[in-house]
C-alpha atoms as a PDB file:
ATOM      1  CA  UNK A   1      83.159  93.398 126.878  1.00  0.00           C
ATOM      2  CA  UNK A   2      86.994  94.676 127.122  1.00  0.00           C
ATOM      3  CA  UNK A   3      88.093  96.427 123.677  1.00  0.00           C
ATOM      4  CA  UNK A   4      91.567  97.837 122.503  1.00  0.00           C
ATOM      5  CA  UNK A   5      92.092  99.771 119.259  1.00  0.00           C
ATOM      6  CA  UNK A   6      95.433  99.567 118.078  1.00  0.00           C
ATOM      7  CA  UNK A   7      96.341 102.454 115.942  1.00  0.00           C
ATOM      8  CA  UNK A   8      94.050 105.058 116.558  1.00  0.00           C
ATOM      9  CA  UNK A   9      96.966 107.436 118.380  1.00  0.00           C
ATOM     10  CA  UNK A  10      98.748 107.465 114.888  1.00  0.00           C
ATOM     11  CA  UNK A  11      96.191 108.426 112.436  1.00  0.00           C
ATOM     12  CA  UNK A  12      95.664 112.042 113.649  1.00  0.00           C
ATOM     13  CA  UNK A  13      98.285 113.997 115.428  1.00  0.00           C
ATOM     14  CA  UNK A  14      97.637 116.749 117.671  1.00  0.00           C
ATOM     15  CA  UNK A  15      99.573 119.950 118.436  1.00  0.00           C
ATOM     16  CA  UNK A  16     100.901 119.207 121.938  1.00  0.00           C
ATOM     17  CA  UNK A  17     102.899 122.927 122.598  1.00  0.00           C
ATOM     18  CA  UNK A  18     101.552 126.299 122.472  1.00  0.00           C
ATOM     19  CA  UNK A  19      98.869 128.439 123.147  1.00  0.00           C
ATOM     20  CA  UNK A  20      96.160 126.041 122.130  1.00  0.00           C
ATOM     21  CA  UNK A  21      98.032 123.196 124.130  1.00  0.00           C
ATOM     22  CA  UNK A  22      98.561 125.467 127.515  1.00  0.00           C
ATOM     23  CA  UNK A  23      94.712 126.282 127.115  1.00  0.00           C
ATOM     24  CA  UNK A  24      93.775 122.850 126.776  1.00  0.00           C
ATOM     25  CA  UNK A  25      95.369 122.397 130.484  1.00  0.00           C
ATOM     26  CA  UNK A  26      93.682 125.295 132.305  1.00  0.00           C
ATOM     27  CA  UNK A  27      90.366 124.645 130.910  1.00  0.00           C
ATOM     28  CA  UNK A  28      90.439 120.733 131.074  1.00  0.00           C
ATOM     29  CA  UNK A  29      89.344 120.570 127.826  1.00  0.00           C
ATOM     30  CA  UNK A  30      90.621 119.637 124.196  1.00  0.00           C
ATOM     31  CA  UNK A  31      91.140 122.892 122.341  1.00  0.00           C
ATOM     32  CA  UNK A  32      93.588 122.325 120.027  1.00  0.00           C
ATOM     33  CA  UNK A  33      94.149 121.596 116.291  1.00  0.00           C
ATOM     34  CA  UNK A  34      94.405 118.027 114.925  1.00  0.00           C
ATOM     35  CA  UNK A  35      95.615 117.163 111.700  1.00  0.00           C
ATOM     36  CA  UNK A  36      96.298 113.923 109.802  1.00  0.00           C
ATOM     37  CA  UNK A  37      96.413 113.329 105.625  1.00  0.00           C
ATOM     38  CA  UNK A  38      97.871 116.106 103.443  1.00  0.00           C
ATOM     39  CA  UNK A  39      98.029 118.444 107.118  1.00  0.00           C
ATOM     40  CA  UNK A  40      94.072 118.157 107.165  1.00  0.00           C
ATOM     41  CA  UNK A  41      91.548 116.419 109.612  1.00  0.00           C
ATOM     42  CA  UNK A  42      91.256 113.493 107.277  1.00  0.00           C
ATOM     43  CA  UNK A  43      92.831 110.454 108.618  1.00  0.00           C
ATOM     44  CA  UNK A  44      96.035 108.832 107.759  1.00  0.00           C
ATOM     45  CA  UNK A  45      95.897 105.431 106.162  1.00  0.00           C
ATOM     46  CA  UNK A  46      97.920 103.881 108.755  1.00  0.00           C
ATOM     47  CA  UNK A  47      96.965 100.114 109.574  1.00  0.00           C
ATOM     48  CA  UNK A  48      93.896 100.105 112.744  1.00  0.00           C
ATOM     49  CA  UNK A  49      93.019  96.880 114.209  1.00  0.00           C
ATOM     50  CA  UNK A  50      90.132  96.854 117.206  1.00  0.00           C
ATOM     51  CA  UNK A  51      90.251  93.600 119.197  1.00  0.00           C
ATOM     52  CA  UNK A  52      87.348  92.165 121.120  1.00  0.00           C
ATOM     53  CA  UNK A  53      87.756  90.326 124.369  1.00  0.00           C
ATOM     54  CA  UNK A  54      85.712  87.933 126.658  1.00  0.00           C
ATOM     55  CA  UNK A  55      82.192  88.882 128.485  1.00  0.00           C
ATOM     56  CA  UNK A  56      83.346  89.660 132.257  1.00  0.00           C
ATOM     57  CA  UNK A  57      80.197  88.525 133.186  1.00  0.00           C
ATOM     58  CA  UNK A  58      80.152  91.250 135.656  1.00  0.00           C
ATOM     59  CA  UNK A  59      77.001  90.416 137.802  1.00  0.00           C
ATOM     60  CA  UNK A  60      74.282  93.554 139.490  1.00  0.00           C
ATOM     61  CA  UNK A  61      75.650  94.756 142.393  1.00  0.00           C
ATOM     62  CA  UNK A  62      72.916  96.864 144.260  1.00  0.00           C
ATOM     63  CA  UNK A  63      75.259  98.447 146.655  1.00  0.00           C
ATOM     64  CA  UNK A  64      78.807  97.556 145.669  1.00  0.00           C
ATOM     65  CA  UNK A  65      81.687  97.559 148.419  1.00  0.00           C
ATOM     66  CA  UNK A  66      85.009  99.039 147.217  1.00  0.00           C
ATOM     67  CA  UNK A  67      86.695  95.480 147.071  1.00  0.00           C
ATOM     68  CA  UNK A  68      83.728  94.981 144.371  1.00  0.00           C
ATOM     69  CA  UNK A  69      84.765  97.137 142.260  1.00  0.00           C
ATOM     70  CA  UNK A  70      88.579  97.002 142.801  1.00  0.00           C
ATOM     71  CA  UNK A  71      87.469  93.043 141.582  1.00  0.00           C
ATOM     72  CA  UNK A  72      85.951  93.822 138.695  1.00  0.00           C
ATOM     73  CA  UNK A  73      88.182  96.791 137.342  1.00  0.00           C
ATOM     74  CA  UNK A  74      91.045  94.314 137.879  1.00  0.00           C
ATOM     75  CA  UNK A  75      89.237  91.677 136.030  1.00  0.00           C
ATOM     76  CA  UNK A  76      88.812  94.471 133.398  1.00  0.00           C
ATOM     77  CA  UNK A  77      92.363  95.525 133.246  1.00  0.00           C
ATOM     78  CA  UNK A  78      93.593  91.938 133.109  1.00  0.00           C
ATOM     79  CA  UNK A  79      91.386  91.221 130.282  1.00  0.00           C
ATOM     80  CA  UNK A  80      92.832  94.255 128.659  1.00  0.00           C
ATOM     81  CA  UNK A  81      96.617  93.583 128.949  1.00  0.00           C
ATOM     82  CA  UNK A  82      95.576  90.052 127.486  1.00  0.00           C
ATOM     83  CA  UNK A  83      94.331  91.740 124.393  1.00  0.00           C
ATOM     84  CA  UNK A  84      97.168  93.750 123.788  1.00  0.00           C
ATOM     85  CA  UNK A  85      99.608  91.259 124.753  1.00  0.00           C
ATOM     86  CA  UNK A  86      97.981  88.404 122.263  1.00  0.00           C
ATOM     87  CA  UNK A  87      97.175  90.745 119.736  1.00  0.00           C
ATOM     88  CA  UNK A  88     100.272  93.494 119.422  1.00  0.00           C
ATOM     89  CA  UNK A  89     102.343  91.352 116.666  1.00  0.00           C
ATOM     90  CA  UNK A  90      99.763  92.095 114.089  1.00  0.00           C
ATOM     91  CA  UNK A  91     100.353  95.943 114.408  1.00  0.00           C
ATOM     92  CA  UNK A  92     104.396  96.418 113.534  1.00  0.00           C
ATOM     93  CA  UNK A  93     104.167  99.587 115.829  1.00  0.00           C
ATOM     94  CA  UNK A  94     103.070  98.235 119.048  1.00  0.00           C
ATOM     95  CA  UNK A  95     105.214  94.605 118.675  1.00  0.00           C
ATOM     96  CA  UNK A  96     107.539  96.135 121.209  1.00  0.00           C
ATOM     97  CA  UNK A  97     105.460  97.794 123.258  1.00  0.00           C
ATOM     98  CA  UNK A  98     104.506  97.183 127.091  1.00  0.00           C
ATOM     99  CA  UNK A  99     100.844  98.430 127.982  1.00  0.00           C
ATOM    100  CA  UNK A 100     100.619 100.702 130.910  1.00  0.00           C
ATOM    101  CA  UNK A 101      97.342 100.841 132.458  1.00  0.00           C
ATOM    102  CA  UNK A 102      97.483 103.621 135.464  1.00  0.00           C
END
């Protein structure tokens, strides 16, 4: 079942430059220091909202092709942008927004 959380980029934030940031690319990894209310790891009290979609019904596949799965994560996706798209005017920050899904 397809499921967006709006929100949950804003309640922490994350130091993106540095040492701890330039370490985080070479080793693939998150090292780095987060912080949210009062500059500690407690989150803000900004406004989350976690949407539920539809069942994809995605069936067993023993031995799936690549046009199986390029099927399904498309039916995924879709289902996705639908979410966001139905359900971004209830979150002021994202009314605007366009979903990118790479």
């Amino acid at each position: 079942i397809p499921v967006y959380l709006f929100g949950n980029t804003s309640v922490l934030s994350v130091c993106k430059i540095g040492l701890l940031a330039n370490l985080s690319r070479k080793l693939g990894v998150s090292v780095t220091y987060f912080w949210g209310k009062y500059y500690l790891p407690i989150p803000r009290d900004d406004k989350c909202l976690c949407v539920r979609g539809l069942p994809l019904n995605l069936p067993f596949i023993k031995d799936p092709t690549d046009e199986d799965v390029n099927k399904w994560h498309n039916n995924y996706c879709n289902e996705v942008r639908r979410l966001f798209d139905k359900y971004k005017e209830k979150v002021p920050m994202y009314k605007d927004k366009t979903l990118f899904i790479d």
